[in-house]
PDB file of N, CA and C in Angstrom:
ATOM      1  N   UNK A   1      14.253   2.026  31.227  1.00  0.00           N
ATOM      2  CA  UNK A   1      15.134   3.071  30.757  1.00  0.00           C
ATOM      3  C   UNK A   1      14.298   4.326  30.494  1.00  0.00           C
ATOM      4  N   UNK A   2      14.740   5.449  31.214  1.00  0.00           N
ATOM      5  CA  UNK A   2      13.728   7.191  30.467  1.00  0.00           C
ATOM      6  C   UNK A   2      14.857   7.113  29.457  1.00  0.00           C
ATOM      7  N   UNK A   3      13.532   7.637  28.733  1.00  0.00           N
ATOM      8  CA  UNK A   3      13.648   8.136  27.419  1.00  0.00           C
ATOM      9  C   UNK A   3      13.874   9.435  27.133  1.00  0.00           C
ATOM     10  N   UNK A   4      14.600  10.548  26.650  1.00  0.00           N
ATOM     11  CA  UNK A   4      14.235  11.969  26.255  1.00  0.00           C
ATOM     12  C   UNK A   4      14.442  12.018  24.910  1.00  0.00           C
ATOM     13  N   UNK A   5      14.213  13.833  24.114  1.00  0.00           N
ATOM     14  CA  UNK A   5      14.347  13.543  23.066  1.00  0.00           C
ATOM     15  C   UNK A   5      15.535  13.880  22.543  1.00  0.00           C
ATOM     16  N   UNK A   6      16.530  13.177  23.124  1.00  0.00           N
ATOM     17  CA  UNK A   6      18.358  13.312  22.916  1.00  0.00           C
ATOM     18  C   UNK A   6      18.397  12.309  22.797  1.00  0.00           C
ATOM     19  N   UNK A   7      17.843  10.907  22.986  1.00  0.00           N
ATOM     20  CA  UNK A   7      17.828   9.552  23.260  1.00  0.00           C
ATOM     21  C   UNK A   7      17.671   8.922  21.762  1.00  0.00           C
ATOM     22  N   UNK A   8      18.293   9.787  20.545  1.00  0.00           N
ATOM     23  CA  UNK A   8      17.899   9.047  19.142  1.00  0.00           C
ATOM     24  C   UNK A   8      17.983   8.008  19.006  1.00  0.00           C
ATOM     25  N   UNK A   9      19.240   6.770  19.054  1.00  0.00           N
ATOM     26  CA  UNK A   9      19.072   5.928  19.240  1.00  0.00           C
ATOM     27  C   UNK A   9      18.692   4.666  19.458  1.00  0.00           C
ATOM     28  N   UNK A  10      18.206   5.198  20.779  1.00  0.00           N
ATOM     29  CA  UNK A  10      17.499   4.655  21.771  1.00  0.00           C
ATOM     30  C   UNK A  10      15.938   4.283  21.545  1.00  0.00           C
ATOM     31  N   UNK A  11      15.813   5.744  20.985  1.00  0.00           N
ATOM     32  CA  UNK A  11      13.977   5.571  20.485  1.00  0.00           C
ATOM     33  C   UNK A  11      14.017   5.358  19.318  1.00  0.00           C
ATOM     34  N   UNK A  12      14.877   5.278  18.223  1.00  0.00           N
ATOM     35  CA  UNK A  12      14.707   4.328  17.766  1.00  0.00           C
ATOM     36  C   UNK A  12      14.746   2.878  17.169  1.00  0.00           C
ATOM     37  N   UNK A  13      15.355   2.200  18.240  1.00  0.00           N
ATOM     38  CA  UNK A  13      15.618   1.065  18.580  1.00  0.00           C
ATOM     39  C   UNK A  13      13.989   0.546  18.786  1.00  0.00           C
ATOM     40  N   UNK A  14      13.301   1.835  19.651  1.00  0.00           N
ATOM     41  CA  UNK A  14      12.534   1.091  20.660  1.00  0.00           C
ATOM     42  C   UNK A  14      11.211   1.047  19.494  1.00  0.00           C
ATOM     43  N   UNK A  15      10.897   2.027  18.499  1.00  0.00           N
ATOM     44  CA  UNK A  15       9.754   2.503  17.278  1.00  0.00           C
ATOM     45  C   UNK A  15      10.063   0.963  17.061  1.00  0.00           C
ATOM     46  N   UNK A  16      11.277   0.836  16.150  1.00  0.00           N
ATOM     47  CA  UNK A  16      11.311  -0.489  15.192  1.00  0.00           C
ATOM     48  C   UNK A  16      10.789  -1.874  15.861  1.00  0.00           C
ATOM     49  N   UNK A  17      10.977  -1.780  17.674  1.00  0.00           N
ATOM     50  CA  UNK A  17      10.460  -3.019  17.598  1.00  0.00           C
ATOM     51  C   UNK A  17       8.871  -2.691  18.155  1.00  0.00           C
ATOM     52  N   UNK A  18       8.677  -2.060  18.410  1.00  0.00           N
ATOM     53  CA  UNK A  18       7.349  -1.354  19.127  1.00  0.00           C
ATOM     54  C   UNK A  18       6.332  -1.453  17.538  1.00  0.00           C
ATOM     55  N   UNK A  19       6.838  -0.525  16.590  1.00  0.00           N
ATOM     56  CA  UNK A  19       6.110  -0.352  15.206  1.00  0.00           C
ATOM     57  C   UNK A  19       7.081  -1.077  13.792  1.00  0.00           C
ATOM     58  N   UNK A  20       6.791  -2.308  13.856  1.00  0.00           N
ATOM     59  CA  UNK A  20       7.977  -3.077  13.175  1.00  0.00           C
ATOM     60  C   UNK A  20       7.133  -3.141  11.201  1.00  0.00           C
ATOM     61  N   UNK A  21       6.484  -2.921  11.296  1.00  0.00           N
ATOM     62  CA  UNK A  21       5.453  -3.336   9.986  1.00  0.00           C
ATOM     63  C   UNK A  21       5.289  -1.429   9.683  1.00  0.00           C
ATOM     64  N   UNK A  22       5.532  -0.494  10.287  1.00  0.00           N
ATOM     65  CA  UNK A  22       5.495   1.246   9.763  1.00  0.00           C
ATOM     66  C   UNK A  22       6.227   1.300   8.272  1.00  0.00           C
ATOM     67  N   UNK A  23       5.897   2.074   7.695  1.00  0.00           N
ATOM     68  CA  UNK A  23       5.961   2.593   6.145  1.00  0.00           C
ATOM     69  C   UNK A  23       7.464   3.751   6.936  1.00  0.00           C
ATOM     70  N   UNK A  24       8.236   3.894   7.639  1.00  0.00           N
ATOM     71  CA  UNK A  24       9.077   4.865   8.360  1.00  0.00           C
ATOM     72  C   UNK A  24       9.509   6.145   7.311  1.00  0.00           C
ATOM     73  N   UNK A  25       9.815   5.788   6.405  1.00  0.00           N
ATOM     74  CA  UNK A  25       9.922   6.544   4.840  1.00  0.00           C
ATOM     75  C   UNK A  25       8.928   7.381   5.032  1.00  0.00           C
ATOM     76  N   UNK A  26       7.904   7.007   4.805  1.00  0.00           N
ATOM     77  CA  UNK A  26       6.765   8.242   4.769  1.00  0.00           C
ATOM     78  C   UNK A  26       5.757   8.434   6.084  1.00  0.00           C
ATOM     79  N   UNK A  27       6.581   8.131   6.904  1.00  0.00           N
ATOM     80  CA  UNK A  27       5.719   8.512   8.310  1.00  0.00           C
ATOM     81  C   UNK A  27       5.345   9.955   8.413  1.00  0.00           C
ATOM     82  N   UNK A  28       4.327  10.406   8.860  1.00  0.00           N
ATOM     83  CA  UNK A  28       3.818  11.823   9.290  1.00  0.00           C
ATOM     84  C   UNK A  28       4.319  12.175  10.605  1.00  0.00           C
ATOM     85  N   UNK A  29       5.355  13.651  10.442  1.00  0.00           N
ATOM     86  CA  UNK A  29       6.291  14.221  12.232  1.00  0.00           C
ATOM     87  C   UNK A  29       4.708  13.717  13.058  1.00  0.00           C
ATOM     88  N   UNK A  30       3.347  13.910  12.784  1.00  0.00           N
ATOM     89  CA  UNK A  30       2.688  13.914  13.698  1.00  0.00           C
ATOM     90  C   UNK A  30       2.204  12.699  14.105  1.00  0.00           C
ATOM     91  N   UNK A  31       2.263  11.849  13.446  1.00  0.00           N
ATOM     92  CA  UNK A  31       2.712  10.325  13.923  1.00  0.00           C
ATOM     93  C   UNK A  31       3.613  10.135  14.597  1.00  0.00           C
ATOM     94  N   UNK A  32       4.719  10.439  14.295  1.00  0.00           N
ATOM     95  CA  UNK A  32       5.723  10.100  14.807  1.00  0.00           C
ATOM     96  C   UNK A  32       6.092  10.508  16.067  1.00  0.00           C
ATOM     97  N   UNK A  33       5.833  12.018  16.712  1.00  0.00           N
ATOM     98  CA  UNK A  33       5.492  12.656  17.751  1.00  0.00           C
ATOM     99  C   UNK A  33       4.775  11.870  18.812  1.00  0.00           C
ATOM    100  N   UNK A  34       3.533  11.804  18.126  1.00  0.00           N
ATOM    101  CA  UNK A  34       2.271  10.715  18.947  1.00  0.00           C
ATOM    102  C   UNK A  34       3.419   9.229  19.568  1.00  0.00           C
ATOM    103  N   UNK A  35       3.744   8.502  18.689  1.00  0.00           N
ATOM    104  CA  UNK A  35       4.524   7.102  18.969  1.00  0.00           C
ATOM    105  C   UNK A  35       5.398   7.481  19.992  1.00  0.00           C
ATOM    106  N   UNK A  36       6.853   8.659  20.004  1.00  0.00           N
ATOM    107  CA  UNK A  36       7.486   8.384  20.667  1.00  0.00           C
ATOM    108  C   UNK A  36       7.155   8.825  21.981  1.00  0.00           C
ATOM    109  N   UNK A  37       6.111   9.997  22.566  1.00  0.00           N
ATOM    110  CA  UNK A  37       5.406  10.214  23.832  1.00  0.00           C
ATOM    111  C   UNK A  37       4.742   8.764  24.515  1.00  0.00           C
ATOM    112  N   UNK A  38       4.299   7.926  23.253  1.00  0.00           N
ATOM    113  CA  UNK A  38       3.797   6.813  23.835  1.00  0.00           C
ATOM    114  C   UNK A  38       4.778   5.728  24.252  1.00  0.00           C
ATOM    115  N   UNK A  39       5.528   5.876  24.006  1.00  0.00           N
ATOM    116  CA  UNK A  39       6.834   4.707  24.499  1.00  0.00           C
ATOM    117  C   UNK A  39       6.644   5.109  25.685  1.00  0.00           C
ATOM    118  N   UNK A  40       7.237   3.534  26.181  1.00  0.00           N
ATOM    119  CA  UNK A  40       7.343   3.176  27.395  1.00  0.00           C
ATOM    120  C   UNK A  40       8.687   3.750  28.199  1.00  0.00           C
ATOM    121  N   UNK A  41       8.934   4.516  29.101  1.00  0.00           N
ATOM    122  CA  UNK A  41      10.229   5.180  29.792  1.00  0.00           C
ATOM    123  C   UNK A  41      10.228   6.641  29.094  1.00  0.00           C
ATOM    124  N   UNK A  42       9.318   7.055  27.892  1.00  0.00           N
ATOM    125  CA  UNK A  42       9.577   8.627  27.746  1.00  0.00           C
ATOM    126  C   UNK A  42       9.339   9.140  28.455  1.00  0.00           C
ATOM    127  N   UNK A  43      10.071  10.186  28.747  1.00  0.00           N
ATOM    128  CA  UNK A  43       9.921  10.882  30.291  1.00  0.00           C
ATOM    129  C   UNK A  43       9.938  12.458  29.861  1.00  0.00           C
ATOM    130  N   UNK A  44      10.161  12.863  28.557  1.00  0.00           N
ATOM    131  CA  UNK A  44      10.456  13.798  28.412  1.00  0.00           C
ATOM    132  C   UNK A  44       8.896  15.352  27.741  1.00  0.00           C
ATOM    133  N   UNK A  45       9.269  16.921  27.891  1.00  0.00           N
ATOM    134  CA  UNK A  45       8.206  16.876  27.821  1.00  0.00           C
ATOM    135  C   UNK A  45       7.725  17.087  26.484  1.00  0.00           C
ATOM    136  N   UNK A  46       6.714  16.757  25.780  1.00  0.00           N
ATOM    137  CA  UNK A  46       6.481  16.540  24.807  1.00  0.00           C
ATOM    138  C   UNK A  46       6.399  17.656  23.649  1.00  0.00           C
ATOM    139  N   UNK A  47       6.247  19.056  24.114  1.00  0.00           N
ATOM    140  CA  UNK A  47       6.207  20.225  23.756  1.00  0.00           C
ATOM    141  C   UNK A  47       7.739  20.463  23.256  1.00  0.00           C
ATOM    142  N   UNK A  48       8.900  19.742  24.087  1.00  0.00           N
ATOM    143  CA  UNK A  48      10.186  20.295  23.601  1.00  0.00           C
ATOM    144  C   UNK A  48      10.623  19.381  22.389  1.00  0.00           C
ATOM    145  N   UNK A  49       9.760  18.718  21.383  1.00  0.00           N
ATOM    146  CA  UNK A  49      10.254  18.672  19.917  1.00  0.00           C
ATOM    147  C   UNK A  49      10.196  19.865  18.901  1.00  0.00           C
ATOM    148  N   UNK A  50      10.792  19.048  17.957  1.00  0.00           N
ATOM    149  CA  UNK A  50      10.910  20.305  17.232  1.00  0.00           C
ATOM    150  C   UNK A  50      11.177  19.005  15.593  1.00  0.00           C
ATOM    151  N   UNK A  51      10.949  19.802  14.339  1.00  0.00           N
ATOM    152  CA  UNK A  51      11.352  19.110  13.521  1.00  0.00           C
ATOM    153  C   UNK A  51      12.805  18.384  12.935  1.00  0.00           C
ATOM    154  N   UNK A  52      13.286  19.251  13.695  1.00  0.00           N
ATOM    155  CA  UNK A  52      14.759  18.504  13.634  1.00  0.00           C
ATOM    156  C   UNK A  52      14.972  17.490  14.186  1.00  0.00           C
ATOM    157  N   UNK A  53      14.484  17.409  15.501  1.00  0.00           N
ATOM    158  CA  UNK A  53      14.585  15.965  16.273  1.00  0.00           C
ATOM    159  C   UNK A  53      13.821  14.839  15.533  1.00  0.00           C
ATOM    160  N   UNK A  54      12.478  15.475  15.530  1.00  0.00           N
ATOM    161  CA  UNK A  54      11.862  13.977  14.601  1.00  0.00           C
ATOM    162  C   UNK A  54      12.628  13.842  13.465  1.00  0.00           C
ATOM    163  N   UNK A  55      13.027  14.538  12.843  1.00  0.00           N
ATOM    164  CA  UNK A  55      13.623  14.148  11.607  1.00  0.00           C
ATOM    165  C   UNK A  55      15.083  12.938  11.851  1.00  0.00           C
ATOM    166  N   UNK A  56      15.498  13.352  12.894  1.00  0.00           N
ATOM    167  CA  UNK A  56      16.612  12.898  13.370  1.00  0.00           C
ATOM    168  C   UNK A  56      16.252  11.316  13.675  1.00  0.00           C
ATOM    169  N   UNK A  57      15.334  11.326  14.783  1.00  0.00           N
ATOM    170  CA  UNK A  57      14.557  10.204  14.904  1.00  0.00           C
ATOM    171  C   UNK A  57      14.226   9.098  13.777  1.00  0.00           C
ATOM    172  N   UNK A  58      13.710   9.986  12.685  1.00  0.00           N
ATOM    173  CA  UNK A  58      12.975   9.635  11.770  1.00  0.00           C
ATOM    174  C   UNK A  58      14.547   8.644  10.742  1.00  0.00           C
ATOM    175  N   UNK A  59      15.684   9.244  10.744  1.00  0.00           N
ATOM    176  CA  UNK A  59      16.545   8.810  10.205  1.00  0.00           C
ATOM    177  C   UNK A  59      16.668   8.005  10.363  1.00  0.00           C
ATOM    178  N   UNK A  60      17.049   7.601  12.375  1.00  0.00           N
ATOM    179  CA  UNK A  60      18.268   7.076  12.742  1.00  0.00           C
ATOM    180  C   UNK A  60      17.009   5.656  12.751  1.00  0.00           C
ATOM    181  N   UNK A  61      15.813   5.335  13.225  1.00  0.00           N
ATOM    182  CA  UNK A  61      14.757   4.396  12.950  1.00  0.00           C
ATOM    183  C   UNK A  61      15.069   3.470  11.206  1.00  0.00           C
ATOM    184  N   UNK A  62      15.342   4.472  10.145  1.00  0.00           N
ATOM    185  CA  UNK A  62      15.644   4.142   8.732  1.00  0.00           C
ATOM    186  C   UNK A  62      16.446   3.111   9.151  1.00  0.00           C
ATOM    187  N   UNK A  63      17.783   4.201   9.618  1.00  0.00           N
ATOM    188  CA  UNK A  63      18.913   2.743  10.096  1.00  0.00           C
ATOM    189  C   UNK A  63      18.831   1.292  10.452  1.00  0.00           C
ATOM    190  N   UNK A  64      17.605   1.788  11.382  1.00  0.00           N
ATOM    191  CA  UNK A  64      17.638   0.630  12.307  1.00  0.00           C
ATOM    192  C   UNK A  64      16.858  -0.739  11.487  1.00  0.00           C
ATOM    193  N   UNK A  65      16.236  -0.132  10.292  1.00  0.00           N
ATOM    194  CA  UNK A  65      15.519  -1.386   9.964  1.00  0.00           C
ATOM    195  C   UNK A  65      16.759  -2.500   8.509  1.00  0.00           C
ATOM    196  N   UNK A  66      17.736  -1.413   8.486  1.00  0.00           N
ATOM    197  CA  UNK A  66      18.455  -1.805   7.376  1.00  0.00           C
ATOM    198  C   UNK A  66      19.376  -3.310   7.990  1.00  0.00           C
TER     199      UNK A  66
END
């Protein structure tokens, strides 16, 4: 599956099982940046984040571990 960074979801479905033991609460955007370029199927380019998306990311990952 490509990945972009519209794919919230998706990536973070893929963090939680990829980084299942992460502190996600207090992750650093620049961690978090780093992880999702490194997933497997991101296709997208890495320059077009922005803090809103990670943050978004950063949420919807919260979700995912609840």
């Amino acid at each position: 599956m490509k990945l972009t960074w519209h794919d919230t979801p998706d990536i973070a479905i893929e963090l939680s099982e990829k980084y299942p033991d992460e502190d996600v609460q207090y992750i650093r955007f620049t961690d978090l940046h780093r992880y999702v370029c490194e997933l497997e199927g991101f296709v997208d380019d890495p320059n077009k984040s922005n803090e809103a998306i990670l943050e978004a990311i950063q949420m919807a990952w919260l979700e995912e571990l609840d």
